[in-house]
Structures are given as structure tokens and as C-alpha cells.
PDB file of N, CA and C in Angstrom:
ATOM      1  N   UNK A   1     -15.377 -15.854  73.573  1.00  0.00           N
ATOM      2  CA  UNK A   1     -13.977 -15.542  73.325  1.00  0.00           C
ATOM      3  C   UNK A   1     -13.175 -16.830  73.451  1.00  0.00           C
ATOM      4  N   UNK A   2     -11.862 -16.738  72.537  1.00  0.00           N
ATOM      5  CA  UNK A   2     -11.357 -18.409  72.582  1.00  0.00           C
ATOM      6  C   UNK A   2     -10.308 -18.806  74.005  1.00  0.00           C
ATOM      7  N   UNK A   3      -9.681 -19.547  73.930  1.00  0.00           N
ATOM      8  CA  UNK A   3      -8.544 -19.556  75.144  1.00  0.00           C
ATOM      9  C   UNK A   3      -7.754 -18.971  75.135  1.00  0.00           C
ATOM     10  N   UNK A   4      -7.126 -18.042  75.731  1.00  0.00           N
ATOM     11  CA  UNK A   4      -6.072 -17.064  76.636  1.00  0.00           C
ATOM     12  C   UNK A   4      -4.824 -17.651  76.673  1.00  0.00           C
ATOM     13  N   UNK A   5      -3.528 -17.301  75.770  1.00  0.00           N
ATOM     14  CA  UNK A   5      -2.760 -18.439  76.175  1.00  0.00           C
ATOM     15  C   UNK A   5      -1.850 -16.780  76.507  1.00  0.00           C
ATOM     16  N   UNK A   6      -1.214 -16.673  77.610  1.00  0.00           N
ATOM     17  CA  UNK A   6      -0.666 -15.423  77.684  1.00  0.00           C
ATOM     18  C   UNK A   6      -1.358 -14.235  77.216  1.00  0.00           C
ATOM     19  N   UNK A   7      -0.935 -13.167  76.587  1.00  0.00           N
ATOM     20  CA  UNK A   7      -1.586 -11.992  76.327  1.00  0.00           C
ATOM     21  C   UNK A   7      -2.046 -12.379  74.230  1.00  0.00           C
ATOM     22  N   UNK A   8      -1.987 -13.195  74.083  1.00  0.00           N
ATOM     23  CA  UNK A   8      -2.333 -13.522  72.550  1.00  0.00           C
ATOM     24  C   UNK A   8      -3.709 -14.932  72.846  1.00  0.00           C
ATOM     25  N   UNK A   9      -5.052 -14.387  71.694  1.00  0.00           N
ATOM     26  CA  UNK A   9      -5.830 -15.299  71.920  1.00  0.00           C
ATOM     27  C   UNK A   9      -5.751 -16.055  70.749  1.00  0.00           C
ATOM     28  N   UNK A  10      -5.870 -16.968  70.849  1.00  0.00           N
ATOM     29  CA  UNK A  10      -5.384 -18.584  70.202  1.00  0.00           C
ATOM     30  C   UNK A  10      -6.364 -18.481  69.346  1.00  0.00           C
ATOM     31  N   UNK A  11      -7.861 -17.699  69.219  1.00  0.00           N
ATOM     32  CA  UNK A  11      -8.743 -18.070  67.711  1.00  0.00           C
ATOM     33  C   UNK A  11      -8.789 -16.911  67.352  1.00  0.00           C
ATOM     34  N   UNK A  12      -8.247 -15.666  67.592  1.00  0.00           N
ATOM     35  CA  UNK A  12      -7.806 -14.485  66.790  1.00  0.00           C
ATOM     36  C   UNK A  12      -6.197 -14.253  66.296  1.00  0.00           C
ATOM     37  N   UNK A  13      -5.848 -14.631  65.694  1.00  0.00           N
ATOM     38  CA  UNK A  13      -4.627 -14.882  65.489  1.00  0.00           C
ATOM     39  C   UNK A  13      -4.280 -14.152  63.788  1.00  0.00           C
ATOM     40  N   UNK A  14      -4.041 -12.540  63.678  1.00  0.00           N
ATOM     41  CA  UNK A  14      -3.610 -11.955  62.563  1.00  0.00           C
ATOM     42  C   UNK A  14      -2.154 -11.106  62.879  1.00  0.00           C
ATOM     43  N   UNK A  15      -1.486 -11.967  62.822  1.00  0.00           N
ATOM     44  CA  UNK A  15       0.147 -11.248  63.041  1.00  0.00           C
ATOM     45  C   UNK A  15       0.765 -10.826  62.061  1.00  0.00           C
ATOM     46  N   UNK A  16       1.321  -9.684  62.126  1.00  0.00           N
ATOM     47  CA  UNK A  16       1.748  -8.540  61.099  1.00  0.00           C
ATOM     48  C   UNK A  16       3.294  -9.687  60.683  1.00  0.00           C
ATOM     49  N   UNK A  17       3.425  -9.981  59.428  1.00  0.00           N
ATOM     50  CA  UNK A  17       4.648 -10.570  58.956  1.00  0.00           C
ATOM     51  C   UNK A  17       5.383  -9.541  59.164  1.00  0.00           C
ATOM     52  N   UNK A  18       5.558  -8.439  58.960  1.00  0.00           N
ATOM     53  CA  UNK A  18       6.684  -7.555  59.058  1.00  0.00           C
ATOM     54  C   UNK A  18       7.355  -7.749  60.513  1.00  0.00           C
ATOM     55  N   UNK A  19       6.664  -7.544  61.797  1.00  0.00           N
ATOM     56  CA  UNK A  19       6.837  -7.521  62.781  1.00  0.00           C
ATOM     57  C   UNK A  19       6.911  -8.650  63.704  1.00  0.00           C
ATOM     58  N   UNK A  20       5.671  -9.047  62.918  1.00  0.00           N
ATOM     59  CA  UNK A  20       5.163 -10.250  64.374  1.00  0.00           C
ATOM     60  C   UNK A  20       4.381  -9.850  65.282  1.00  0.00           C
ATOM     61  N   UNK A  21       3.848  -8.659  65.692  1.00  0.00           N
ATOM     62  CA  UNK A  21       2.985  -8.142  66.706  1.00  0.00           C
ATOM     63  C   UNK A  21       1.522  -9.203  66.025  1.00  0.00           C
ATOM     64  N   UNK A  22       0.668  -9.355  67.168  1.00  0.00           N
ATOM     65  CA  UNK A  22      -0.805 -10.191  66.770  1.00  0.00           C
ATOM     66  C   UNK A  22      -1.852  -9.276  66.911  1.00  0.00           C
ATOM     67  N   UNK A  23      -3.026  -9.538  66.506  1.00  0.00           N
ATOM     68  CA  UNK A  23      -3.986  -8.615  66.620  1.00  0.00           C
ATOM     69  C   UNK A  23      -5.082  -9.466  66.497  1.00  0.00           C
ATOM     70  N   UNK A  24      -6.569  -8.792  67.336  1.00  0.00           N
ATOM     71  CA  UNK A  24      -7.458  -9.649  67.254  1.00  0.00           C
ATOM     72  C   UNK A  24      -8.560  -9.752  66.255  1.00  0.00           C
ATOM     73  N   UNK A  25      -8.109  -8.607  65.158  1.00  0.00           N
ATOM     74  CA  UNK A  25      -8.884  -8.278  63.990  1.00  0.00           C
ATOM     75  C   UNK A  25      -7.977  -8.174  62.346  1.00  0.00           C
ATOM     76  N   UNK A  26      -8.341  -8.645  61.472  1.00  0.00           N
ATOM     77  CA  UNK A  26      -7.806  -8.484  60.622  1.00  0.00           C
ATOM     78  C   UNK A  26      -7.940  -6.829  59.955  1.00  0.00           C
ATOM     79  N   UNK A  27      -9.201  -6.454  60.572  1.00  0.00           N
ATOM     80  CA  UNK A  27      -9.199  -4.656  60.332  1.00  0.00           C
ATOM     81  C   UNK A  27      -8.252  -3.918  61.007  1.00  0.00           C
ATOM     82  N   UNK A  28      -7.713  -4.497  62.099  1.00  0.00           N
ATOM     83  CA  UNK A  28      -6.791  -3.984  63.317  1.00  0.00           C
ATOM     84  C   UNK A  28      -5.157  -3.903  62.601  1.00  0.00           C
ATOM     85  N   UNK A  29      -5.075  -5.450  61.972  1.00  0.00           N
ATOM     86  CA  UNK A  29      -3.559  -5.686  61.553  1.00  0.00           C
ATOM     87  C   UNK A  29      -3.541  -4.654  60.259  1.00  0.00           C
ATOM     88  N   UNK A  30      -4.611  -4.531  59.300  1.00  0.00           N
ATOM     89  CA  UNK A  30      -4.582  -3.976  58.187  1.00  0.00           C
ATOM     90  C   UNK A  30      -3.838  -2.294  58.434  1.00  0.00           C
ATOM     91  N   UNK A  31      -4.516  -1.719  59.872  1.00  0.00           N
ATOM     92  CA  UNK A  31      -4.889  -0.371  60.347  1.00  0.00           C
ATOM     93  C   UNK A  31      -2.998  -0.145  60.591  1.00  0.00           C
ATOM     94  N   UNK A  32      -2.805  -1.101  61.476  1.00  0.00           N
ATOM     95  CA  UNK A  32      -1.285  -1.504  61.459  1.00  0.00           C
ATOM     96  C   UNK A  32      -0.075  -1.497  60.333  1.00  0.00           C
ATOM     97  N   UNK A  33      -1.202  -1.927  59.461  1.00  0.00           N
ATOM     98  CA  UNK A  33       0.194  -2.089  57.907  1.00  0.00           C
ATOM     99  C   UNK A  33       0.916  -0.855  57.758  1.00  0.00           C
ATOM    100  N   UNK A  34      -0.826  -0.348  57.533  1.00  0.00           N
ATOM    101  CA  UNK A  34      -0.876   1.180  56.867  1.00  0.00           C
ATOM    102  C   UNK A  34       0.198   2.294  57.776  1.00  0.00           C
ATOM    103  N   UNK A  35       0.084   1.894  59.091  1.00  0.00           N
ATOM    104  CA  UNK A  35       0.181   3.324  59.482  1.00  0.00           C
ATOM    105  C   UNK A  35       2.029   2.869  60.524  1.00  0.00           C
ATOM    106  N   UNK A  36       1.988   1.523  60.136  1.00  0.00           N
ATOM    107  CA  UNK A  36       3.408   1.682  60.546  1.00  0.00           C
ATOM    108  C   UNK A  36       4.611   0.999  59.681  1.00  0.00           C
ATOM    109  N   UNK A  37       4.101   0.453  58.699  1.00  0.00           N
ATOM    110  CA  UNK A  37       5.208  -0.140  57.895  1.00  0.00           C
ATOM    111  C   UNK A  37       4.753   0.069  56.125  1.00  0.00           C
ATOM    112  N   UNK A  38       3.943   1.274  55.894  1.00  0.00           N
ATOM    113  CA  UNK A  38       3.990   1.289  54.617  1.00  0.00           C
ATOM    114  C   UNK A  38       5.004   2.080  53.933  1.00  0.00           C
ATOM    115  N   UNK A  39       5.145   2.012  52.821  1.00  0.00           N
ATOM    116  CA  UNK A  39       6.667   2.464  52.594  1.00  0.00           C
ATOM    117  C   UNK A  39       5.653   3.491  51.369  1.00  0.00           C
ATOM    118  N   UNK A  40       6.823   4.786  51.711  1.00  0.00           N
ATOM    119  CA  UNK A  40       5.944   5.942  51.067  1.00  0.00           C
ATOM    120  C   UNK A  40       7.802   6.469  50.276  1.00  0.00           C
ATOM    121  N   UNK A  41       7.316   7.565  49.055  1.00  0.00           N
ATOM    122  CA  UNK A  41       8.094   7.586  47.997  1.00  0.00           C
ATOM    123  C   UNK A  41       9.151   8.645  48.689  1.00  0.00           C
ATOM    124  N   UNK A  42      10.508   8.853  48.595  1.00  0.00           N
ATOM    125  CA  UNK A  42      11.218   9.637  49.533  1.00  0.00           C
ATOM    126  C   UNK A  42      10.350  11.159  49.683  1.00  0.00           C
ATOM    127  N   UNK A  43      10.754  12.024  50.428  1.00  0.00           N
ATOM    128  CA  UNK A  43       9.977  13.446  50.759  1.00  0.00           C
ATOM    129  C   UNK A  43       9.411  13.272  50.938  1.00  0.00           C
ATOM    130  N   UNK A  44       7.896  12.184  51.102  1.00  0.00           N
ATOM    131  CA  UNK A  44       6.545  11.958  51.363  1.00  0.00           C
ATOM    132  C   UNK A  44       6.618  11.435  52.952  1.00  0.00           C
ATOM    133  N   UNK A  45       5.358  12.201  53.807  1.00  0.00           N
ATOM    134  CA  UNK A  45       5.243  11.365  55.229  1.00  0.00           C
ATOM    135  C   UNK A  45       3.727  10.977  55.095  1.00  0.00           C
TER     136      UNK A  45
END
């Protein structure tokens, strides 16, 4: 695992542009897109 700099690790580094939250997987940030910032057509959840 890489160095610990606070609660974010310095060689996993996939941060959601929308937000900025980091994640240590790019499957993780993807899981993220989807389920909190995708934009769906009005009436649709």
C-alpha cells in the first residue's frame, strides 16, 4: 500500500471531478458517478 498522507492514499488517487471526494479504485469512483451524480430525464429516479 502507498504512503498515508491523512485519510487519502497518495498512489490511489481517483477523485470524482464533480465533487472532489477520492477513492481508491477507479471501479469505486465509477460506482460513485452512477449512483450519485448521474443526471436522469425529469420523472425518472
Amino acid at each position: 500500500m502507498g504512503k498515508v498522507t491523512g485519510l487519502i492514499f497518495t498512489d490511489a488517487a481517483h477523485t470524482c471531478p464533480a465533487c472532489g471526494k477520492v477513492y481508491k479504485s477507479r471501479e469505486a469512483l465509477e460506482k460513485h458517478l452512477r449512483d450519485k451524480h448521474a443526471k436522469t430525464p425529469a420523472g425518472e429516479k
